[in-house]
Protein backbone atom coordinates (compact mmCIF):
# COMPACT_ATOMS: atom_id res chain seq x y z
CA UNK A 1 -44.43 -2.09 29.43
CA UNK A 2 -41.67 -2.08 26.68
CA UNK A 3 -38.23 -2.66 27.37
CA UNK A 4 -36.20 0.19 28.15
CA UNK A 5 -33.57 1.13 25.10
CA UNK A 6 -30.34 -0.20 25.83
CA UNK A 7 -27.51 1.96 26.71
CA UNK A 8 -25.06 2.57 24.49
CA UNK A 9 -21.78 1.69 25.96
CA UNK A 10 -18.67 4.32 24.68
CA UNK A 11 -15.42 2.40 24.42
CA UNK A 12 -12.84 4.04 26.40
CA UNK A 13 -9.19 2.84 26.00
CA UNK A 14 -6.01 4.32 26.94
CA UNK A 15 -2.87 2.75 25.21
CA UNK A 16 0.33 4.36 27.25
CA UNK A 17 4.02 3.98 26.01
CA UNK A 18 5.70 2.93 29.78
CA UNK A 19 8.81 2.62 28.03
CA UNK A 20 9.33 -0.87 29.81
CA UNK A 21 7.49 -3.71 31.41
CA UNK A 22 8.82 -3.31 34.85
CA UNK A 23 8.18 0.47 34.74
CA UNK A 24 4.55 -0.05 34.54
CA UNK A 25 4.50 -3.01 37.50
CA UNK A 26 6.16 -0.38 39.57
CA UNK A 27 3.66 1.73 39.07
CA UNK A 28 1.12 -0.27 39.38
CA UNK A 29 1.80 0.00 43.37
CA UNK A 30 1.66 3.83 43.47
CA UNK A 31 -2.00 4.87 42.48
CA UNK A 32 -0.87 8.61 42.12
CA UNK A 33 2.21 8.20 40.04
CA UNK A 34 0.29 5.66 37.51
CA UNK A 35 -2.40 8.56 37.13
CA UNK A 36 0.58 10.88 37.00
CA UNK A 37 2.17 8.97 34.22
CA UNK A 38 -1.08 8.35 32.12
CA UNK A 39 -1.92 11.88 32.07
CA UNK A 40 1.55 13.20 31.13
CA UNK A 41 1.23 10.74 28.54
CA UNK A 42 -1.47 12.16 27.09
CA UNK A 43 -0.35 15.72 27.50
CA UNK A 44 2.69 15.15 25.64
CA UNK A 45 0.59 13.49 22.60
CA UNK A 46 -1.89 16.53 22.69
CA UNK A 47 -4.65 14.08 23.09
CA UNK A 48 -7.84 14.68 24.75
CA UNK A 49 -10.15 12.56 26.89
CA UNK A 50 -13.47 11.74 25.31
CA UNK A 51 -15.63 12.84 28.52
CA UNK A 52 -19.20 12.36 28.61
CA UNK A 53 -21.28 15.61 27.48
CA UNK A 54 -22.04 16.98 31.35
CA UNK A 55 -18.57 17.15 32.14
CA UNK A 56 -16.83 20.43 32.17
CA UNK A 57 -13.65 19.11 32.11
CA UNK A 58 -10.84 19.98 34.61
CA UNK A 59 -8.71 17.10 34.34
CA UNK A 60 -8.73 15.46 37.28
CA UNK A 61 -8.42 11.37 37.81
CA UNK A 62 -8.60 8.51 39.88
CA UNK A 63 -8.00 5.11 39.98
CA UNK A 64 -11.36 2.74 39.57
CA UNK A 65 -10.82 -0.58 39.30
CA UNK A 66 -8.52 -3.30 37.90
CA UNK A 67 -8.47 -6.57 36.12
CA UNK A 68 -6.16 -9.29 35.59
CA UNK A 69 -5.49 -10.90 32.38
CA UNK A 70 -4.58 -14.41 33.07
CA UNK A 71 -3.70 -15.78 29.42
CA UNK A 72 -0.49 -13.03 29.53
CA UNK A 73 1.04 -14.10 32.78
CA UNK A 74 -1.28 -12.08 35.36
CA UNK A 75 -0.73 -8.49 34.31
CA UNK A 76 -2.81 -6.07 35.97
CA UNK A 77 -4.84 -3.70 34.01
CA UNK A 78 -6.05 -0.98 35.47
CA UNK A 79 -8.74 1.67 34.88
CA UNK A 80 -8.97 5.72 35.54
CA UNK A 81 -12.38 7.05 35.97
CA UNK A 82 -12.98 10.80 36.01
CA UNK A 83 -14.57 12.94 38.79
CA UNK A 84 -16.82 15.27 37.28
CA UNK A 85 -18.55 12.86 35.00
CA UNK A 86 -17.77 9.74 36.01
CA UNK A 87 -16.07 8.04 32.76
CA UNK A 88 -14.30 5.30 33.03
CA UNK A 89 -10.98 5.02 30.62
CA UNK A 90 -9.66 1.24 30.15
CA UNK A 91 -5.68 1.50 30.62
CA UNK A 92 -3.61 -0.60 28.35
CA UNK A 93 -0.01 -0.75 28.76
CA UNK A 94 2.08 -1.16 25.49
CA UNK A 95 3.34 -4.64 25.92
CA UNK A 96 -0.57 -5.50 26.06
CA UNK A 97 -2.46 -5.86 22.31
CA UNK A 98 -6.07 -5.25 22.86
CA UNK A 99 -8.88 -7.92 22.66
CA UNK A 100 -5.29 -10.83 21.96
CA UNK A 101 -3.86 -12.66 24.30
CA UNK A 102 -0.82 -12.30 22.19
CA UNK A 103 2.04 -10.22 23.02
CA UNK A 104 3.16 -7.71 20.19
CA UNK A 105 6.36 -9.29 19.38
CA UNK A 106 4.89 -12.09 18.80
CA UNK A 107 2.15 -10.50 16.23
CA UNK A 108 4.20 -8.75 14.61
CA UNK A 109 6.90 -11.94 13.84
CA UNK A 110 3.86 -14.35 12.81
CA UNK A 111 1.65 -11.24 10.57
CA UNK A 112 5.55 -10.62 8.75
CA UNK A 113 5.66 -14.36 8.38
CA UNK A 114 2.29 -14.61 6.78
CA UNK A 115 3.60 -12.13 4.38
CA UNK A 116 6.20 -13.90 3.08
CA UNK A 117 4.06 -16.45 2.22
CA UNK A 118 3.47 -18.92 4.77
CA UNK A 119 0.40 -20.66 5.50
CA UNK A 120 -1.24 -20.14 8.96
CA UNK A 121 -0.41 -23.12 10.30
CA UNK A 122 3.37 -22.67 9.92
CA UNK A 123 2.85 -19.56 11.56
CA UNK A 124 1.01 -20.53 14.10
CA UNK A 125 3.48 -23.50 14.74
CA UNK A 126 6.36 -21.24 14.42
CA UNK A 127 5.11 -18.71 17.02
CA UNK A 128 3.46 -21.25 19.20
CA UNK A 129 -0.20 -19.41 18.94
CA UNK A 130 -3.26 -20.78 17.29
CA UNK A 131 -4.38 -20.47 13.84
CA UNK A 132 -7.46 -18.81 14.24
CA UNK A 133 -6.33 -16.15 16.93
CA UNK A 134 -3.83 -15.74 13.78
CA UNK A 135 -6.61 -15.49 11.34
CA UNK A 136 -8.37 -12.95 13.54
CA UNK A 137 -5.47 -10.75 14.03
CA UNK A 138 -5.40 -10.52 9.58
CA UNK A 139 -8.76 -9.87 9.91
CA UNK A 140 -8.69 -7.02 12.36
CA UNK A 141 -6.14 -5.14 9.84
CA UNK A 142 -8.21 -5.90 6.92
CA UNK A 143 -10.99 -3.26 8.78
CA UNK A 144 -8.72 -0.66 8.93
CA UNK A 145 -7.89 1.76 5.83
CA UNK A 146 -4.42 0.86 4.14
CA UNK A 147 -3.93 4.58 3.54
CA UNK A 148 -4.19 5.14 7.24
CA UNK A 149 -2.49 2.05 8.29
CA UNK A 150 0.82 3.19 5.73
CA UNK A 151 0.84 6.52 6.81
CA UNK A 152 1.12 5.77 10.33
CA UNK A 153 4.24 3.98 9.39
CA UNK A 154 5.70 6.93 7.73
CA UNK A 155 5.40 6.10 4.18
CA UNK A 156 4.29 9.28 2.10
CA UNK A 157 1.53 9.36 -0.20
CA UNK A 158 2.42 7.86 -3.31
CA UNK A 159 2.28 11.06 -6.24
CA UNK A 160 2.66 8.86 -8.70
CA UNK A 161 1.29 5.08 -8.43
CA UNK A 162 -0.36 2.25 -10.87
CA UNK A 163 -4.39 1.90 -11.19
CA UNK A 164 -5.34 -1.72 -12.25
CA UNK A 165 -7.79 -3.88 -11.75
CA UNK A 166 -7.91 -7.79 -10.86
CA UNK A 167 -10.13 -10.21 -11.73
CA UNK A 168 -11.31 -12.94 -9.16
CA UNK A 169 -14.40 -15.57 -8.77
CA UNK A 170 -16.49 -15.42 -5.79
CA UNK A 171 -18.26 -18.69 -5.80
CA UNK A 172 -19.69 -18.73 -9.53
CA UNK A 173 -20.05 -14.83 -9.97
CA UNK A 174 -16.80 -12.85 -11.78
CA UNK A 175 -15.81 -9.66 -9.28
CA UNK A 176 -13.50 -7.24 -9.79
CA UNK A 177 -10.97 -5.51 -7.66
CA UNK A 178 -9.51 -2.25 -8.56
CA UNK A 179 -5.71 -1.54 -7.07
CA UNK A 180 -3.63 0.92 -6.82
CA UNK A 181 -0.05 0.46 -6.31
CA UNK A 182 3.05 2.19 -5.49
CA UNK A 183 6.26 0.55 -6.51
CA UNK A 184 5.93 -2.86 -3.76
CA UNK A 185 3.37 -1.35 -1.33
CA UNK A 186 -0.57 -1.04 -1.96
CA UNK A 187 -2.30 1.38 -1.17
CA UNK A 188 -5.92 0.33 -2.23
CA UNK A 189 -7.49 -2.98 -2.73
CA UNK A 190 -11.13 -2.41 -3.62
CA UNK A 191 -14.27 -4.78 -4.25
CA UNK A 192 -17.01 -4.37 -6.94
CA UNK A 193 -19.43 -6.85 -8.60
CA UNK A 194 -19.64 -4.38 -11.90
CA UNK A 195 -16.79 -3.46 -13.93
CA UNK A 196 -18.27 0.05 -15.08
CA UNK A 197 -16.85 3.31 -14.74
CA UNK A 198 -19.03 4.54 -11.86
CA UNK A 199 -18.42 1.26 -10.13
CA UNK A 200 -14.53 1.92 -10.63
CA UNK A 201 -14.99 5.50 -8.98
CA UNK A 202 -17.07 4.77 -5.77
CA UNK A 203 -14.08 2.07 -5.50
CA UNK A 204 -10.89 4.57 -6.13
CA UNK A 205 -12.90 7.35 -4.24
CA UNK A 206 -12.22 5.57 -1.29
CA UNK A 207 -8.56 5.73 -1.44
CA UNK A 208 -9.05 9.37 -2.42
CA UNK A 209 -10.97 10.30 0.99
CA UNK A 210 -8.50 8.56 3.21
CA UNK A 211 -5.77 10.44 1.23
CA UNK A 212 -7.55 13.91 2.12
CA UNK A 213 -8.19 12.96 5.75
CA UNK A 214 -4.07 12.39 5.93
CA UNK A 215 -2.76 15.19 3.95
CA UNK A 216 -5.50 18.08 2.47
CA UNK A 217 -3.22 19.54 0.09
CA UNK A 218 -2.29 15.82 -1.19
CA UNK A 219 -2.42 16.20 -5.06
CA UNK A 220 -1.85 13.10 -7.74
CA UNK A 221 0.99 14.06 -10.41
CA UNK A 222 0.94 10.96 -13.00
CA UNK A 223 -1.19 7.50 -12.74
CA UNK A 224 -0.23 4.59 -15.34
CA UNK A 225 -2.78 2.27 -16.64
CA UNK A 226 -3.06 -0.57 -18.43
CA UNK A 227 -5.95 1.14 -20.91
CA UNK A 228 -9.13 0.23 -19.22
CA UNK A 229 -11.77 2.00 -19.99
CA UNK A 230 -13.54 2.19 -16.71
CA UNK A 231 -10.34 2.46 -15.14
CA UNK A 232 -8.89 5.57 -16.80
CA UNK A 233 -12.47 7.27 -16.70
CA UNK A 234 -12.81 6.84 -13.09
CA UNK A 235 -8.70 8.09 -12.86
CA UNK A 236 -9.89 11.32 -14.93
CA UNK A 237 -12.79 12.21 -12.58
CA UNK A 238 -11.38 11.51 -9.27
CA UNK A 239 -7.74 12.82 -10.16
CA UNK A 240 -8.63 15.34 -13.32
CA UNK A 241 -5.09 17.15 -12.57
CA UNK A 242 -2.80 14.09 -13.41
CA UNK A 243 -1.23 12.95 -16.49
CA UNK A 244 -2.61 9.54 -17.31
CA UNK A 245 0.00 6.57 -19.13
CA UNK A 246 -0.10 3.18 -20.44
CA UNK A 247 2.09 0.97 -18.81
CA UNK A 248 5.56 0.25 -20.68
CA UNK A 249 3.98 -3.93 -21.18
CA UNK A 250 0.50 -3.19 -22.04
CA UNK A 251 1.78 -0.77 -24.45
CA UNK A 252 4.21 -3.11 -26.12
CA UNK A 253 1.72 -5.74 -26.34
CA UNK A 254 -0.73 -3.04 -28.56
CA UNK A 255 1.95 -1.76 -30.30
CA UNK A 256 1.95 -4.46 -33.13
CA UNK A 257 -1.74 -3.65 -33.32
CA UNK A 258 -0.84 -0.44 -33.96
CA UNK A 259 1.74 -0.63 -36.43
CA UNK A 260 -0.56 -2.81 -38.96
CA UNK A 261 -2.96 0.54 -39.30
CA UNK A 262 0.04 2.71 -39.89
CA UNK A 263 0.54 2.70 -43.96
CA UNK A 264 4.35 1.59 -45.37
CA UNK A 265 5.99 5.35 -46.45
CA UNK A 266 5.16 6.36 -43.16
CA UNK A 267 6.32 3.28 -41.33
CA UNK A 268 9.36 3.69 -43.14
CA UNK A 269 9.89 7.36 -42.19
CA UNK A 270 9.62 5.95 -38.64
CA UNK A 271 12.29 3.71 -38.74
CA UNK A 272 14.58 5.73 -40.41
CA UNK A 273 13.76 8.71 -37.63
CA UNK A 274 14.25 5.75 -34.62
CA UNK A 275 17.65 5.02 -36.35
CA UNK A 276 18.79 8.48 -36.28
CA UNK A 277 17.18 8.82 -32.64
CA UNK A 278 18.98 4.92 -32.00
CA UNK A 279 22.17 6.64 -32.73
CA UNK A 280 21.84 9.84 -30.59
CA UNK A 281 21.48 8.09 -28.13
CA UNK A 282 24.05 5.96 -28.46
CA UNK A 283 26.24 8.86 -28.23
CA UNK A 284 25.44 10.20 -24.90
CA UNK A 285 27.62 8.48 -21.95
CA UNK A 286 24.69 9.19 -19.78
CA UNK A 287 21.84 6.79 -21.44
CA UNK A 288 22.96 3.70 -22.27
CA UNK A 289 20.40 1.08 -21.48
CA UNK A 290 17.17 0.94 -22.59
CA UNK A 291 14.53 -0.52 -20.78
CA UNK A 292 12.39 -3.93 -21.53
CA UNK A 293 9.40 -5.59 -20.36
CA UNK A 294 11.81 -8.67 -19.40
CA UNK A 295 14.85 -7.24 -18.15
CA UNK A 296 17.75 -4.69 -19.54
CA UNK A 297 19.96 -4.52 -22.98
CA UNK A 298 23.07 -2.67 -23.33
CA UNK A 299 22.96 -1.40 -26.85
CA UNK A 300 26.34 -2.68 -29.06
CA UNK A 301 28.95 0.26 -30.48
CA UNK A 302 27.21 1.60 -33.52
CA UNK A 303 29.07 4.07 -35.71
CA UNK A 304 27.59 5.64 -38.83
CA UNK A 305 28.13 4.65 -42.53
CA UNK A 306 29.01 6.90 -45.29
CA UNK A 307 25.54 7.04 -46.22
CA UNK A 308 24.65 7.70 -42.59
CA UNK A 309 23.00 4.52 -41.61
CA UNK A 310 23.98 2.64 -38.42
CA UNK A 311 26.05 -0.57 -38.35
CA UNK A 312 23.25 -2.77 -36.46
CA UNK A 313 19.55 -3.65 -37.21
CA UNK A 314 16.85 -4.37 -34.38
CA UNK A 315 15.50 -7.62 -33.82
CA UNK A 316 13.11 -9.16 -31.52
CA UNK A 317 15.85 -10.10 -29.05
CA UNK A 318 18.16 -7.40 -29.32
CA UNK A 319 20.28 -6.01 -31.91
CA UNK A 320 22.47 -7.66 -34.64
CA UNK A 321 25.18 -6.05 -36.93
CA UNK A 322 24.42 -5.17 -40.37
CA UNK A 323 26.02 -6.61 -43.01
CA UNK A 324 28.67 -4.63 -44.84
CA UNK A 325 28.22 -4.23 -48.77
CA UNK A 326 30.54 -6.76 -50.49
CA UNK A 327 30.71 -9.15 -47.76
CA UNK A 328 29.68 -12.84 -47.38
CA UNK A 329 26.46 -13.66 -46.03
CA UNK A 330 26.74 -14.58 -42.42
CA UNK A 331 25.15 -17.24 -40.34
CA UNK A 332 21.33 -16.40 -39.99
CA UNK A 333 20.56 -14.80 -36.58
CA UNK A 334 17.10 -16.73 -35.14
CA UNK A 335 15.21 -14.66 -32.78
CA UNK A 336 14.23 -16.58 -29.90
């Protein structure tokens, strides 16, 4: 005879909000009040209880059985089983993390510590746990969706982010993981062994599907790039509503590219035009710092000539004053 199919076992588990520790140990000695509790609990969270398929409902609950977990100090955990259908709901106070023998607090000091760059070990030593229960508590967060993780923190979904894509080695092979970033927070971090369009899209699509589960009206307004090909293809069919950019560096970096195609009258007609546009804006109280790849320059006084050109010419580092017919040469100005 074969062996009978195994059972599949449905994971029940309850986490309640007792407000306090020594709340839930009073309750622990009034069976009533603890079911009480747990089912006001859920009421007021509009959850329901995932029942088996026989039961009708009807709400009503009994203590089963308990536990103990010795590695947090003896706390007694408790379980509700139902008395139509005879589920049985695992009850996990909120002091309690589930499948850690950690207490909250303490995960949530040693996973911020890990962020700011310490190793595991420091961790570990700082919060008196082991590495590897450390190691498994990133890992458990690494199987859960970013964009659900983030939203259940309160952050909104980004309407405007960055799409890029890293480049890393796993053992000899090149990968590729496309990102997508909102200001200091990620909200995707993909992983692909091709970097081709299609490849880029199953990646990204993922980010779009959480997105959709959180918010169905959730629309993307602009998305900068750094000129990809597969990335911006993949950004146009996922997101064909947004306005793509280039990011301010990779577009400085291909502007010298692009000036060498551009003939001489017209890069002269150019420079005269950012002059005139230089000097407007100059003018306005409102706007006056321009923006760099390294940082921020005020921009100097500039007044007009009588033949209407500014005082000041650009530079690589900044801006210099022009010399004034008639004068001496001055000192040459080296760009750094």
């Amino acid at each position: 005879m074969g062996q009978a199919g195994k059972r599949t076992r449905h994971n029940r588990t309850i986490t309640v909000d007792f407000q306090n520790e020594a709340t839930y140990f009073q309750l622990l000695g009034d069976g009533k009040a603890f079911v009480e509790c747990v089912m006001a609990f859920l009421l007021a969270l509009g959850f329901q209880l995932a029942h088996k398929a026989t039961c009708h409902g009807g709400g009503c609950l009994t203590r089963h059985s308990h536990y103990i977990r010795l590695r947090l100090g003896g706390v007694t955990i408790w379980r509700i089983q139902c008395m139509t259908c005879k589920a049985v709901f695992t009850v996990l106070p909120h002091f309690v993390l589930r499948y850690r023998s950690m207490r909250p607090e303490v995960a949530r000091d040693a996973l911020l510590a890990t962020h700011g760059g310490l190793s595991l070990e420091l961790c570990a030593v700082i919060e008196h746990i082991s590495p590897m229960a450390l190691y498994r508590l990133v890992c458990a967060f690494g199987h859960h969706s970013l964009v659900t993780v983030l939203t259940r923190c309160g952050l909104p979904l980004p309407v405007y982010f960055l799409a890029d894509e890293k480049h890393s080695r796993c053992l000899t092979d090149k990968v590729h993981l496309p990102t997508i970033v909102r200001g200091r927070v990620m909200w995707h971090l993909g992983y692909t062994e091709e970097a081709s369009a299609a490849a880029f899209t199953q990646s990204y699509q993922e980010f779009q599907r959480a997105a959709s589960l959180q918010e169905p009206s959730y629309r993307v307004r602009g998305i900068l790039t750094d000129g990809f090909d597969s990335t911006t293809q993949s950004m146009r069919t996922l997101f064909p509503g947004a306005r793509l950019g280039t990011c301010l560096r990779h577009a400085l970096n291909k502007l010298p590219k692009k000036l060498m195609a551009i003939a001489s009258p017209v890069r002269k007609a150019l420079r005269s035009q950012f002059h005139t546009l230089l000097y407007r804006v100059r003018q306005r109280k409102s706007i006056r710092v321009f923006g760099s790849a390294s940082g921020y320059a005020t921009l100097p006084p500039m007044s007009p000539t009588p033949q209407g050109r500014p005082t000041a010419t650009v530079c690589a580092s900044g801006f210099r004053p022009r010399k004034p017919a008639g004068m001496p040469s001055w000192k040459t100005h080296r760009c750094p």
